[in-house]
C-alpha atoms as a PDB file:
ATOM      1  CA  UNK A   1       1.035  19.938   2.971  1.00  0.00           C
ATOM      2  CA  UNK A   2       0.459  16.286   4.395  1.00  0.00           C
ATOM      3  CA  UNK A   3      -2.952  15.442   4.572  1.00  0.00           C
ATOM      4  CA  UNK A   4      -3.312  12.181   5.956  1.00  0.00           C
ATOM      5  CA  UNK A   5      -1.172   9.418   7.366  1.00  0.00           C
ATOM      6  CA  UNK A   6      -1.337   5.984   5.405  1.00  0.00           C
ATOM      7  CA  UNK A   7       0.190   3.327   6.606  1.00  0.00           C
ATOM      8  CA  UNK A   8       2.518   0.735   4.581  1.00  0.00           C
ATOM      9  CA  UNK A   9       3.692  -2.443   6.110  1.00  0.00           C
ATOM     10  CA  UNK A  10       2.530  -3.831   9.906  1.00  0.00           C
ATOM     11  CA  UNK A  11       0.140  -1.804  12.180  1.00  0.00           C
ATOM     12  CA  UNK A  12       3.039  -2.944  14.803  1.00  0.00           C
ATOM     13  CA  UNK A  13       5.871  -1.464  12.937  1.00  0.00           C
ATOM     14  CA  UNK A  14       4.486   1.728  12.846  1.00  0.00           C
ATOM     15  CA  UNK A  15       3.374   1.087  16.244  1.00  0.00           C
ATOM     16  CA  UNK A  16       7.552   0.900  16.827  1.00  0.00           C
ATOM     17  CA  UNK A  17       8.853   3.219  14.853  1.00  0.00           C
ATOM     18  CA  UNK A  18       6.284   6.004  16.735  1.00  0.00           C
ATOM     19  CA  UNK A  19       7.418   4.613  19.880  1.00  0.00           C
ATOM     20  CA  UNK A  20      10.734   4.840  19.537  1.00  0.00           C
ATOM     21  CA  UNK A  21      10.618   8.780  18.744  1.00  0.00           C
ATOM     22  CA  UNK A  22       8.297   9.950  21.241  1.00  0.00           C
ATOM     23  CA  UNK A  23       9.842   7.515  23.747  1.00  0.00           C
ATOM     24  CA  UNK A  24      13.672   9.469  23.013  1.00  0.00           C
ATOM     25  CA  UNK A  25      11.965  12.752  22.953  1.00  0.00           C
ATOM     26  CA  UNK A  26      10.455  11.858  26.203  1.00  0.00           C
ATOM     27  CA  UNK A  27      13.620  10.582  27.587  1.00  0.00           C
ATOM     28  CA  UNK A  28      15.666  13.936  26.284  1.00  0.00           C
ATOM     29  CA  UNK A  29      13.067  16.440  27.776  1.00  0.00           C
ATOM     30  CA  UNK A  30      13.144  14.769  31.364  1.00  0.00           C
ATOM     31  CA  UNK A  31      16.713  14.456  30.848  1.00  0.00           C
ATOM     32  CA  UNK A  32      17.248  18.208  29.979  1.00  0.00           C
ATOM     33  CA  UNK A  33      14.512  19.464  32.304  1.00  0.00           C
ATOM     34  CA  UNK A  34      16.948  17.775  35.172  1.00  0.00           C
ATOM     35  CA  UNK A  35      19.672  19.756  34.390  1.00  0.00           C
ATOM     36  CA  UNK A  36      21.643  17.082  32.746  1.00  0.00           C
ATOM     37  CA  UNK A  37      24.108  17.074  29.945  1.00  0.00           C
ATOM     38  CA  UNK A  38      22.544  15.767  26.753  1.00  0.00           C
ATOM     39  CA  UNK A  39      25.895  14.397  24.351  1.00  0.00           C
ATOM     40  CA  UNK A  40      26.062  15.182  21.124  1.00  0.00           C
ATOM     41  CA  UNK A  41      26.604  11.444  19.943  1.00  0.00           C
ATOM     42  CA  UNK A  42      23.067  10.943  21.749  1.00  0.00           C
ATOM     43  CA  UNK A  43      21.223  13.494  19.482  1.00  0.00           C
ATOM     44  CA  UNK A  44      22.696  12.353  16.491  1.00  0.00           C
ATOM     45  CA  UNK A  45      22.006   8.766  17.409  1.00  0.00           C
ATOM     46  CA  UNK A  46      18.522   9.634  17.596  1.00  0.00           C
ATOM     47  CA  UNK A  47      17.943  11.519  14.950  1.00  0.00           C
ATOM     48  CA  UNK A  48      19.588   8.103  13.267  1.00  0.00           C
ATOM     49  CA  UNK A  49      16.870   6.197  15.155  1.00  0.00           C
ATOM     50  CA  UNK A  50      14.235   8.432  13.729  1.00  0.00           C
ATOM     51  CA  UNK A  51      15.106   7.693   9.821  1.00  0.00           C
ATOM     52  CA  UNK A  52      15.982   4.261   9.558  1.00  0.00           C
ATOM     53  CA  UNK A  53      12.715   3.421  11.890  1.00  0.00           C
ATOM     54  CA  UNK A  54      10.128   4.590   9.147  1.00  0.00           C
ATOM     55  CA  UNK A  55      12.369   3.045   6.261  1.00  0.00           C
ATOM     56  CA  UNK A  56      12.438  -0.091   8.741  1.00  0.00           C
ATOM     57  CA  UNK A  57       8.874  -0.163   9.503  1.00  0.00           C
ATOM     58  CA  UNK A  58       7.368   2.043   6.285  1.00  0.00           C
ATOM     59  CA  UNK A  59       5.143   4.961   7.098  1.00  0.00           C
ATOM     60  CA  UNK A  60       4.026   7.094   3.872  1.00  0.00           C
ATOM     61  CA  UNK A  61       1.633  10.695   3.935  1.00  0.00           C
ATOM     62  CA  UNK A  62      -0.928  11.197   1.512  1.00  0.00           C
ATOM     63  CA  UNK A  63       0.114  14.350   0.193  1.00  0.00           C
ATOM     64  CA  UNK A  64      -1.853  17.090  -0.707  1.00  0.00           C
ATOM     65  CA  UNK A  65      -1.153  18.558  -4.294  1.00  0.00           C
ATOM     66  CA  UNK A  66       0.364  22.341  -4.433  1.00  0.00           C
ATOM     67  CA  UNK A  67      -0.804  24.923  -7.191  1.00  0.00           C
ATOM     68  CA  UNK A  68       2.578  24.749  -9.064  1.00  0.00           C
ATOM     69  CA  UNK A  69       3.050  20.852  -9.425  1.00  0.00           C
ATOM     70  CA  UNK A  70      -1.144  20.593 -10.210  1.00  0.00           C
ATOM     71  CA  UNK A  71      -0.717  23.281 -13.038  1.00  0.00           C
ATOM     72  CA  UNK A  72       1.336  19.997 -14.543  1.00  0.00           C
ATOM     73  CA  UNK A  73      -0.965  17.693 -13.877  1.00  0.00           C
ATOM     74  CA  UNK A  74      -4.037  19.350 -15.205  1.00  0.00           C
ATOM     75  CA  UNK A  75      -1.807  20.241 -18.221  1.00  0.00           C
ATOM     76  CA  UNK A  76      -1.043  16.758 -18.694  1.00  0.00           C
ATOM     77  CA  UNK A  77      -4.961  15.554 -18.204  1.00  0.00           C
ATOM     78  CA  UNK A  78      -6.019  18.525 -20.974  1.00  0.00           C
ATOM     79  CA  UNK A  79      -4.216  17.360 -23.632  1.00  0.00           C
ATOM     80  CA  UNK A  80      -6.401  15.172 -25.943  1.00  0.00           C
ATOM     81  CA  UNK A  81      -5.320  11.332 -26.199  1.00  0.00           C
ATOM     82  CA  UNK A  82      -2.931  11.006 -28.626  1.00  0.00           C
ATOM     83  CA  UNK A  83      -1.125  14.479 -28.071  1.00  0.00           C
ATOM     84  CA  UNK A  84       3.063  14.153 -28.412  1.00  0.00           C
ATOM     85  CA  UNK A  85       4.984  15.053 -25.195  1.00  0.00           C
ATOM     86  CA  UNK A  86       8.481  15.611 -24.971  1.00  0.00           C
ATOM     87  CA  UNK A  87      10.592  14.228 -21.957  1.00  0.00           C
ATOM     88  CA  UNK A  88      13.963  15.004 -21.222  1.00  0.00           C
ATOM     89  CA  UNK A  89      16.220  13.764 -18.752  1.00  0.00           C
ATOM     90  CA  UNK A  90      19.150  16.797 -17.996  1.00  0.00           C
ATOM     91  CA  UNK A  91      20.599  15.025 -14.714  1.00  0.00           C
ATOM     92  CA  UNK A  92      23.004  12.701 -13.838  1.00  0.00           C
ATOM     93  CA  UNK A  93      22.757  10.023 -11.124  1.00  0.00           C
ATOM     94  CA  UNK A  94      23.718  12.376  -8.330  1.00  0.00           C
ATOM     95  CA  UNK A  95      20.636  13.705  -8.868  1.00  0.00           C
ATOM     96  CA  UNK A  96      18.393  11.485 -10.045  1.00  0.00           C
ATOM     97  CA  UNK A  97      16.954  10.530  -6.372  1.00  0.00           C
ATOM     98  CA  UNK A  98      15.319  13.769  -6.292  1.00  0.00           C
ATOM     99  CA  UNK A  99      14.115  14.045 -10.137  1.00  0.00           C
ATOM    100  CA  UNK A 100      14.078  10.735 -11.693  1.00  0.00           C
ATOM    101  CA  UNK A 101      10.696  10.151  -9.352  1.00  0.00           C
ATOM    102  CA  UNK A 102       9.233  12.917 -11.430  1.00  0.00           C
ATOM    103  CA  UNK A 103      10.333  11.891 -14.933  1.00  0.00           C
ATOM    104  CA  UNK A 104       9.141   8.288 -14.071  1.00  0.00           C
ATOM    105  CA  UNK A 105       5.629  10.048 -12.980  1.00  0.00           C
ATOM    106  CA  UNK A 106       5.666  12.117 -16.098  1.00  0.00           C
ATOM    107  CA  UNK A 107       5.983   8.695 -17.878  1.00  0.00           C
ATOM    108  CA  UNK A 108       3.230   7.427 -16.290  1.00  0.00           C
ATOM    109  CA  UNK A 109       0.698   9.844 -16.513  1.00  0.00           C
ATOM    110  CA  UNK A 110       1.693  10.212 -20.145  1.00  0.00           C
ATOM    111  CA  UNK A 111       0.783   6.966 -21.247  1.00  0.00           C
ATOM    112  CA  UNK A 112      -2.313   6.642 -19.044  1.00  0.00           C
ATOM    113  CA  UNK A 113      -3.751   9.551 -20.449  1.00  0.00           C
ATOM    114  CA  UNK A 114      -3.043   8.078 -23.769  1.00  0.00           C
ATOM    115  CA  UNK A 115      -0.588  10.192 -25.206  1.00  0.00           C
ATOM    116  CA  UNK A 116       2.882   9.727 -27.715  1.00  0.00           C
ATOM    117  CA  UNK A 117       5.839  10.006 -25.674  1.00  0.00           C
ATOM    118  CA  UNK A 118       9.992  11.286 -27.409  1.00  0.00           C
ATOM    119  CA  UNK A 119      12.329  10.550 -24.990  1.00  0.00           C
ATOM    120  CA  UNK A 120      15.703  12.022 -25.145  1.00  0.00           C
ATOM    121  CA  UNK A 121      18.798  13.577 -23.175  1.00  0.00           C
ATOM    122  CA  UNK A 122      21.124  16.529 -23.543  1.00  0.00           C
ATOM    123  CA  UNK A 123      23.002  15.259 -21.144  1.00  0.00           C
ATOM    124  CA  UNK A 124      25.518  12.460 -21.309  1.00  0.00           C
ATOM    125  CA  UNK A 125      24.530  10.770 -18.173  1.00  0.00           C
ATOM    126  CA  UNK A 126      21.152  10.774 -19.045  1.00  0.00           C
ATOM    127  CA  UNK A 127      21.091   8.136 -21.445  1.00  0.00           C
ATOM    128  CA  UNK A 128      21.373   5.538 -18.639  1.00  0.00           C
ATOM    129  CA  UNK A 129      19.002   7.405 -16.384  1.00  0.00           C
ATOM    130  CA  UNK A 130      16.320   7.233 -19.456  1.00  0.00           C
ATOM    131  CA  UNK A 131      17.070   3.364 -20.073  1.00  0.00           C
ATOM    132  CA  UNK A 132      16.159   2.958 -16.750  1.00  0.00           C
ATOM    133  CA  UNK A 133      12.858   4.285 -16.726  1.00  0.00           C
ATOM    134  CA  UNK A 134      11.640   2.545 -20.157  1.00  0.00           C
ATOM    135  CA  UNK A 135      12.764  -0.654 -18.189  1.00  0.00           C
ATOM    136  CA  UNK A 136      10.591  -0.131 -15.108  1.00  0.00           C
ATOM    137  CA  UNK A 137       8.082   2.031 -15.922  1.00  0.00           C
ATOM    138  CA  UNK A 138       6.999   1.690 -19.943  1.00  0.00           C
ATOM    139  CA  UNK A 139       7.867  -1.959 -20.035  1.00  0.00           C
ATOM    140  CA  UNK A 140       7.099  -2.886 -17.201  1.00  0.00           C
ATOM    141  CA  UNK A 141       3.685  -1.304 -16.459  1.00  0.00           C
ATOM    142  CA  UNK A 142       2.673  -0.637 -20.294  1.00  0.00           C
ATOM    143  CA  UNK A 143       4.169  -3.801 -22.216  1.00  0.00           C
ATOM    144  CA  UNK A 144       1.197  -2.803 -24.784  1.00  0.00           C
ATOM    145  CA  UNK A 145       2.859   0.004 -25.945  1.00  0.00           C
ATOM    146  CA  UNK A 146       4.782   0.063 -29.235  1.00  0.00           C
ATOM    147  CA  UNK A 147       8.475   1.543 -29.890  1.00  0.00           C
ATOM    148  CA  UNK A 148       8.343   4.337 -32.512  1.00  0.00           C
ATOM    149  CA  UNK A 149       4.572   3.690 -32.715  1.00  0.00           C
ATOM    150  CA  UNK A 150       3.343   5.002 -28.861  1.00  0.00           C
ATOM    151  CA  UNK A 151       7.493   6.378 -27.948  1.00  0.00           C
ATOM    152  CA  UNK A 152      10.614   6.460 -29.419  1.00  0.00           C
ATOM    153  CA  UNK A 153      13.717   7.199 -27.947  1.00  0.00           C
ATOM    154  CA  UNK A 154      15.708   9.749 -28.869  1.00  0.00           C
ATOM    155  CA  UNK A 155      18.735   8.801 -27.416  1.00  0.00           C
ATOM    156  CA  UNK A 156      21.679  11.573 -25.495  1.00  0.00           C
ATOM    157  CA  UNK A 157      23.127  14.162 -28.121  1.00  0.00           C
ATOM    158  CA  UNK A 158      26.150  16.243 -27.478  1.00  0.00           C
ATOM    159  CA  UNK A 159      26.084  20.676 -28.264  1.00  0.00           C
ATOM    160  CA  UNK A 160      24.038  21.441 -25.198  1.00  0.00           C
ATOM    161  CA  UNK A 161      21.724  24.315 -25.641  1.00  0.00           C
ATOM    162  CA  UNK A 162      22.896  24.149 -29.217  1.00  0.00           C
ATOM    163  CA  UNK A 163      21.199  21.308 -29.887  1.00  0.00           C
ATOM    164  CA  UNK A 164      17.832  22.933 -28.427  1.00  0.00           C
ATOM    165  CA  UNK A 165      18.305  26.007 -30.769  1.00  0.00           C
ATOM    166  CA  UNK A 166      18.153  23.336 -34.074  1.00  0.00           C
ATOM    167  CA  UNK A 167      15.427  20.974 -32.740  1.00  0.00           C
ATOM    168  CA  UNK A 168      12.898  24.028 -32.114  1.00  0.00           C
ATOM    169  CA  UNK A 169      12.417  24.383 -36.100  1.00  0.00           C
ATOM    170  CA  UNK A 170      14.095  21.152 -37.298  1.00  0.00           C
ATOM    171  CA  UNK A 171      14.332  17.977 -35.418  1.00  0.00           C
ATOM    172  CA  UNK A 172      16.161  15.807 -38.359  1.00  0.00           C
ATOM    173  CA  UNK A 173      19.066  18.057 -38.949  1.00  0.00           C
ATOM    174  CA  UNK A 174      20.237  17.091 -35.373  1.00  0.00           C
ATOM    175  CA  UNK A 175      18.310  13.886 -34.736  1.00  0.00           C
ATOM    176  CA  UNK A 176      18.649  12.098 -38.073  1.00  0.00           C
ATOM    177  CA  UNK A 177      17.858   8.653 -36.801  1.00  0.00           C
ATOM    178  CA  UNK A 178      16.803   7.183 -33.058  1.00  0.00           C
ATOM    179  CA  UNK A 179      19.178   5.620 -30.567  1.00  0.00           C
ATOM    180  CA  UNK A 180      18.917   2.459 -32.327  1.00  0.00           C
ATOM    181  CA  UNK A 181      19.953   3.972 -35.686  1.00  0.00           C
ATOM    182  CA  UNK A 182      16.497   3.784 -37.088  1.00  0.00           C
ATOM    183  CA  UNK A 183      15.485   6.961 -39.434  1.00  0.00           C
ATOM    184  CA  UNK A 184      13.387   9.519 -38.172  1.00  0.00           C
ATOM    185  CA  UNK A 185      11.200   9.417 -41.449  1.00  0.00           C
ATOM    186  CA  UNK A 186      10.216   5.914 -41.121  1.00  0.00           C
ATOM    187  CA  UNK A 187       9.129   6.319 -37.574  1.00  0.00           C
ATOM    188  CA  UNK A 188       5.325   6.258 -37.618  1.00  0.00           C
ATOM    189  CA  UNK A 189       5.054   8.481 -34.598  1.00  0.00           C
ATOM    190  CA  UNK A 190       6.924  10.983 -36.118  1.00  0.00           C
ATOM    191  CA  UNK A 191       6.167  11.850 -38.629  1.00  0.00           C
ATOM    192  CA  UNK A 192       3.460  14.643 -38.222  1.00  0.00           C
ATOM    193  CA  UNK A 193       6.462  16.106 -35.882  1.00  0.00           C
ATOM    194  CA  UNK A 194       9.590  17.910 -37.800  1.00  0.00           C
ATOM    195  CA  UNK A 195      10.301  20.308 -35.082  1.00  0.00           C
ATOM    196  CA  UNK A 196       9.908  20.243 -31.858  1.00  0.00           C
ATOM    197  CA  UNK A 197       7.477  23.687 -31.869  1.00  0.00           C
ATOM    198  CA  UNK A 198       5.113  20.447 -33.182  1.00  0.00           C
ATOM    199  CA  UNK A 199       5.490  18.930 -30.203  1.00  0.00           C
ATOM    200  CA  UNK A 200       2.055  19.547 -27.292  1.00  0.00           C
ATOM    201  CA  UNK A 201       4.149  19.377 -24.387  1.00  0.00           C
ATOM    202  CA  UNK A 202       7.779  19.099 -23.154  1.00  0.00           C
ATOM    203  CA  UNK A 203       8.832  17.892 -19.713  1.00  0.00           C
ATOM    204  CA  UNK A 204      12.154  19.240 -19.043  1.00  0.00           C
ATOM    205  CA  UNK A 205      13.646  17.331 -16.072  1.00  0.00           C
ATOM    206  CA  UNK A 206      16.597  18.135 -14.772  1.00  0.00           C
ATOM    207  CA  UNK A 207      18.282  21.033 -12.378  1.00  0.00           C
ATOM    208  CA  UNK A 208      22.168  21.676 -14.101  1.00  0.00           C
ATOM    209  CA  UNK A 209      22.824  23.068 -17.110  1.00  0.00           C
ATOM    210  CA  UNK A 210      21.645  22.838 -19.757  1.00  0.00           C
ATOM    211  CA  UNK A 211      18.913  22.294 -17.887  1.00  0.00           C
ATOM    212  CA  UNK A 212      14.472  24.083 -17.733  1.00  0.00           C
ATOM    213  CA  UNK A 213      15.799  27.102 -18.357  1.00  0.00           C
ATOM    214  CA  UNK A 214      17.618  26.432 -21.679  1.00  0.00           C
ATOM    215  CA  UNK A 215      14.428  24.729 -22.794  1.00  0.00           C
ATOM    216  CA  UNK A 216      12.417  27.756 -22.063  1.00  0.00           C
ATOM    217  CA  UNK A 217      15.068  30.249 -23.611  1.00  0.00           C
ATOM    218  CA  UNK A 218      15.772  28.236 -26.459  1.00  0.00           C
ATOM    219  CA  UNK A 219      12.390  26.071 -27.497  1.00  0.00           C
ATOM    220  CA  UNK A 220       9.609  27.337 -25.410  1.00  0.00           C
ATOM    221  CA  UNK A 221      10.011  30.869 -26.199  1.00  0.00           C
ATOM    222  CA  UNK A 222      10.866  30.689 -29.830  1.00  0.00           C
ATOM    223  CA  UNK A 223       8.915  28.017 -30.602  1.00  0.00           C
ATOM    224  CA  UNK A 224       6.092  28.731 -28.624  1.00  0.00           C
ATOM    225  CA  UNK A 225       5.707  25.186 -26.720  1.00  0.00           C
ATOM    226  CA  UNK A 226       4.850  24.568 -23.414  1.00  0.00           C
ATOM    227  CA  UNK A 227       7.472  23.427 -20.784  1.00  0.00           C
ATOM    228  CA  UNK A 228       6.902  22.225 -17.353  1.00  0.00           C
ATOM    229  CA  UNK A 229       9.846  21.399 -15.102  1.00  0.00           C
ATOM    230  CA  UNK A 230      10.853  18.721 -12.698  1.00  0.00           C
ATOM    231  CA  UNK A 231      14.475  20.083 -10.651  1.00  0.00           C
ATOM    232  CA  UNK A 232      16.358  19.377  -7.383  1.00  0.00           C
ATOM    233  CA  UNK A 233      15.007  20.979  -4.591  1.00  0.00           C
ATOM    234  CA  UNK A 234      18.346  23.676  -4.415  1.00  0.00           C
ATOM    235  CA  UNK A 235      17.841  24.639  -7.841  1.00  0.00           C
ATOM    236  CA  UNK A 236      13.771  25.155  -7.895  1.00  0.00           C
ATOM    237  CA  UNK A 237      13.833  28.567  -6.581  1.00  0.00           C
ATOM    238  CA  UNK A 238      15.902  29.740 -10.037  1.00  0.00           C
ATOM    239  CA  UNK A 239      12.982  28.495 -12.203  1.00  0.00           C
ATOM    240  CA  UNK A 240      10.148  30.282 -10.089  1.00  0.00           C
ATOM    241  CA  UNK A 241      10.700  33.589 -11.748  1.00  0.00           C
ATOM    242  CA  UNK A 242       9.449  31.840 -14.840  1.00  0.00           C
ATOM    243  CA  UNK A 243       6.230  30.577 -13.829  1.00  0.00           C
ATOM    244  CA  UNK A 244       3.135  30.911 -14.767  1.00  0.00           C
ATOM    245  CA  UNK A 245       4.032  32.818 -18.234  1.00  0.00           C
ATOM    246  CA  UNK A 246       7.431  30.118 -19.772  1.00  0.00           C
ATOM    247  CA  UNK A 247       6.545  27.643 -17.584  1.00  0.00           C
ATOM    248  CA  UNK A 248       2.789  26.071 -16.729  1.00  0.00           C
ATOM    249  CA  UNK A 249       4.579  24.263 -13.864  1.00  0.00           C
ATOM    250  CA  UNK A 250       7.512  23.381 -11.326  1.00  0.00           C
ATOM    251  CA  UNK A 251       8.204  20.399  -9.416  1.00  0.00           C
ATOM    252  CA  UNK A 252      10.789  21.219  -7.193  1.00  0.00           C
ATOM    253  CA  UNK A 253      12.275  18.449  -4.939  1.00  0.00           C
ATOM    254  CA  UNK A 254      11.208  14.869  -3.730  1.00  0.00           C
ATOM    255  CA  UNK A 255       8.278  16.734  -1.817  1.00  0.00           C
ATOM    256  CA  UNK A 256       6.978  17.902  -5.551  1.00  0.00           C
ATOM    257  CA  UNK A 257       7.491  14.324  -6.646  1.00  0.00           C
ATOM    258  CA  UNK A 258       5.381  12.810  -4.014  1.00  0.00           C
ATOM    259  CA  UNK A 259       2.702  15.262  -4.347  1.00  0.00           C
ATOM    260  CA  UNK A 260       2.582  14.280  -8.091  1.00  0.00           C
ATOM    261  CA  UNK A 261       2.688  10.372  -7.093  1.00  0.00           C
ATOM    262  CA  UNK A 262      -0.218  11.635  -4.659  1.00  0.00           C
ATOM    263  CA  UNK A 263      -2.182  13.164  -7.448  1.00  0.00           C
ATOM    264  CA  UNK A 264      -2.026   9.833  -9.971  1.00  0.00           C
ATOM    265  CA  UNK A 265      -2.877   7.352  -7.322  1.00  0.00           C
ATOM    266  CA  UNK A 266      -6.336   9.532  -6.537  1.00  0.00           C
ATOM    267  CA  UNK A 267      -6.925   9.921 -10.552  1.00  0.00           C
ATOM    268  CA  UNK A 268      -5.451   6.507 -11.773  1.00  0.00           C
ATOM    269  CA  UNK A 269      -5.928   3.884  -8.418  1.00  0.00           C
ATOM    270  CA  UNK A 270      -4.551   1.318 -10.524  1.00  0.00           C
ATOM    271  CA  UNK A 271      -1.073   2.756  -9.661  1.00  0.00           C
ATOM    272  CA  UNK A 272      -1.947   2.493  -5.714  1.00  0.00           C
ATOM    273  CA  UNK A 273       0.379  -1.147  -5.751  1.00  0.00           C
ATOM    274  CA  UNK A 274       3.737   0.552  -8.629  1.00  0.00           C
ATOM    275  CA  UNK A 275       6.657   1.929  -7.002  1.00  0.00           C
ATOM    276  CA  UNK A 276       6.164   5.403  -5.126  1.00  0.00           C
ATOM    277  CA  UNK A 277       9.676   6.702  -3.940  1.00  0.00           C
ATOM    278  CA  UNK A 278       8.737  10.067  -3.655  1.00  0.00           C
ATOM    279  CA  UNK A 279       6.320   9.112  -1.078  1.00  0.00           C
ATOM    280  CA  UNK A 280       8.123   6.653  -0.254  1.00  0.00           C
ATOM    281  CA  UNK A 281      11.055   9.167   1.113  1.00  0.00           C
ATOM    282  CA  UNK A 282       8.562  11.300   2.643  1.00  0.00           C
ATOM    283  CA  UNK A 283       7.793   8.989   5.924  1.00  0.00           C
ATOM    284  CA  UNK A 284      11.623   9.406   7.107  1.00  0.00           C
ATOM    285  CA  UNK A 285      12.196  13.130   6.102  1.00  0.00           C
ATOM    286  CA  UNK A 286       8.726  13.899   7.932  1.00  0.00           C
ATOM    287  CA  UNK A 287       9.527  12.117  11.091  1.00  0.00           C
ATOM    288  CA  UNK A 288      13.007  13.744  10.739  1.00  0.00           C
ATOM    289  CA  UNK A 289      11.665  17.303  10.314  1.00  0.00           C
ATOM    290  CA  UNK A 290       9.753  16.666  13.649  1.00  0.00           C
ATOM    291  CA  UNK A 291      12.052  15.139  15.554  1.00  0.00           C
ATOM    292  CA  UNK A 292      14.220  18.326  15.090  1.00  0.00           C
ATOM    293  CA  UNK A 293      11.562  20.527  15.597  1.00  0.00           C
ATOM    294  CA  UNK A 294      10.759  18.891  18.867  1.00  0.00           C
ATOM    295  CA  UNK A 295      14.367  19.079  19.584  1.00  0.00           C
ATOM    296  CA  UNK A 296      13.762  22.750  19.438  1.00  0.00           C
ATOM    297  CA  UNK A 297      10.946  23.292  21.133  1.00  0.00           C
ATOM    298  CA  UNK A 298      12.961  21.345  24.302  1.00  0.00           C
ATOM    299  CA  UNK A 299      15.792  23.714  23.969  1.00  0.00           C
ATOM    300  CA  UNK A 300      13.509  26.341  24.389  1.00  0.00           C
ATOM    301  CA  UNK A 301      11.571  24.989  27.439  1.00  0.00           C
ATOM    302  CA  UNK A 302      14.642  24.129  29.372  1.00  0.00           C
ATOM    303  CA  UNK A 303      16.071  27.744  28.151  1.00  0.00           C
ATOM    304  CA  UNK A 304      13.205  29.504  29.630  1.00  0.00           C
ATOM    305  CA  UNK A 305      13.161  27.272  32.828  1.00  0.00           C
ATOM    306  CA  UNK A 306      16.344  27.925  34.177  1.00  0.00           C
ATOM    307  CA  UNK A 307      15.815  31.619  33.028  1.00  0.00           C
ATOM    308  CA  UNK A 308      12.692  31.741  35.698  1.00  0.00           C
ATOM    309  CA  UNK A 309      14.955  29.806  38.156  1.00  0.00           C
ATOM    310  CA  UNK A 310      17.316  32.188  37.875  1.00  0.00           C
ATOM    311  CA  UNK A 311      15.652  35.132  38.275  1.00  0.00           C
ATOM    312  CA  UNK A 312      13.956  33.603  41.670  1.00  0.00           C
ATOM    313  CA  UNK A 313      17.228  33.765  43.130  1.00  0.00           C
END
């Protein structure tokens, strides 16, 4: 649910961009209400008009948090400072606008809260997707923290949900060294963790396969860890049947993402001025969403108007 509007940028480009909507939906119900043709090139020209004007002119929502995503976050607040997490990032760059938000949240809250962070990938395109979060998020924002002291990176491995069924009860047989070829046994961080059943937490990002599922089926269950999940929006309603008892949470879509973003900014305001794109994405997709809901609300006026007109022939 949005709870409040907050405005980014100039009072008078958010004056335009809100101008510009209600004066075309203004324009289209006078124009309809007369009986006159309404092209098709018009509405889509609008509906043009009403997403570039808030990325234009930025207008971002507070959002309110839902049970399902704040089951994550209070998950991630429990653990005690110092706890190992798990993140993995299953997607490729198709959709990483919709998930890589999340995993770059995770990340965040992670480290505020103090804890050890194993980043890895069990998918191919993931690698690149996980490089680019440890250069704008952990670098960036936490230049204290320590490689293979406060995270180590893991790196992409090939085998799927094979490689999930070994790292439950033995991380070295499949992960003998890190990314950068460094053993796993002379990595501080690691070395209370030799499976990943040791592990406090795992974030499994993603939305494919293997994707949250395969974690739950083939380290959550059998190892008995906890696994939250960040997916794509089309592919959240598959994971729902797990939650609350495999999974302690779901973030499903850019709307979950900004909800989390949301959540850290009220806990942590020190994170109020970092990079927000999942609210960021939610000014144009709201406007959107109303703009096509006022569309049909017009429909229906001008439907039931010449209806009545009609009938008083």
């Amino acid at each position: 649910m949005t709870e409040a509007l907050v405005v980014t940028g100039t009072n008078l480009g958010v004056v335009i961009s809100l101008a510009l909507i209600a004066g075309g939906v203004i324009w289209l119900l006078v124009r309809s209400l007369k009986g006159k043709e309404v092209e098709r090139r018009v509405i889509f020209g609008f509906v043009l008009i009403a997403v570039s004007a808030p990325i234009l002119f930025p207008i971002t929502f507070h959002e309110q948090i839902s049970p399902v995503v704040k089951a994550v976050f209070d998950k991630i607040e429990s653990l005690p400072a110092g706890s190992t997490v798990a993140i993995s990032f299953d997607f490729d760059p198709a959709m990483a606008p919709e998930v890589q938000p999340m995993a770059n949240a995770f990340t965040r809250h992670c480290f505020a809260k103090g804890h050890k962070v194993v980043f890895l990938s069990i998918w191919a395109t993931g690698q690149s997707l996980l490089t680019s979060t440890l250069d704008t998020v952990v670098r960036r924002e936490f230049p204290e923290k320590r490689e293979r002291i406060d995270w180590v990176n893991l790196g992409y491995k090939a085998g799927n949900q094979g490689v999930l069924n070994v790292i439950v009860s033995d991380l070295r047989k499949m992960y003998p060294t890190d990314v950068n070829a460094v053993p796993l046994d002379s990595i501080p961080m690691l070395a209370e963790v030799k499976a990943f059943r040791d592990l406090s937490l795992i974030l499994a990002v993603g939305g494919g396969f293997p994707g949250p599922k395969e974690w739950v089926l083939y380290v959550g269950d059998p190892g008995n860890v906890p696994i939250a999940a960040g997916a794509a929006a089309v592919t959240a309603p598959q994971l729902y049947p797990y939650y609350p008892r495999q999974l302690i949470g779901i973030l499903g879509g850019i709307k979950s993402a900004a909800e989390y973003e949301s959540a850290m900014v009220d806990k942590y305001p020190q994170f109020d001025s970092v990079d927000k794109p999942g609210l960021r994405m939610m000014g144009p997709q709201t406007l959107a969403h109303m703009v096509i809901m006022m569309f049909i609300i017009i429909g229906n006026i001008v439907f039931f108007r010449s209806k009545r007109m009609r009938s008083q022939l």
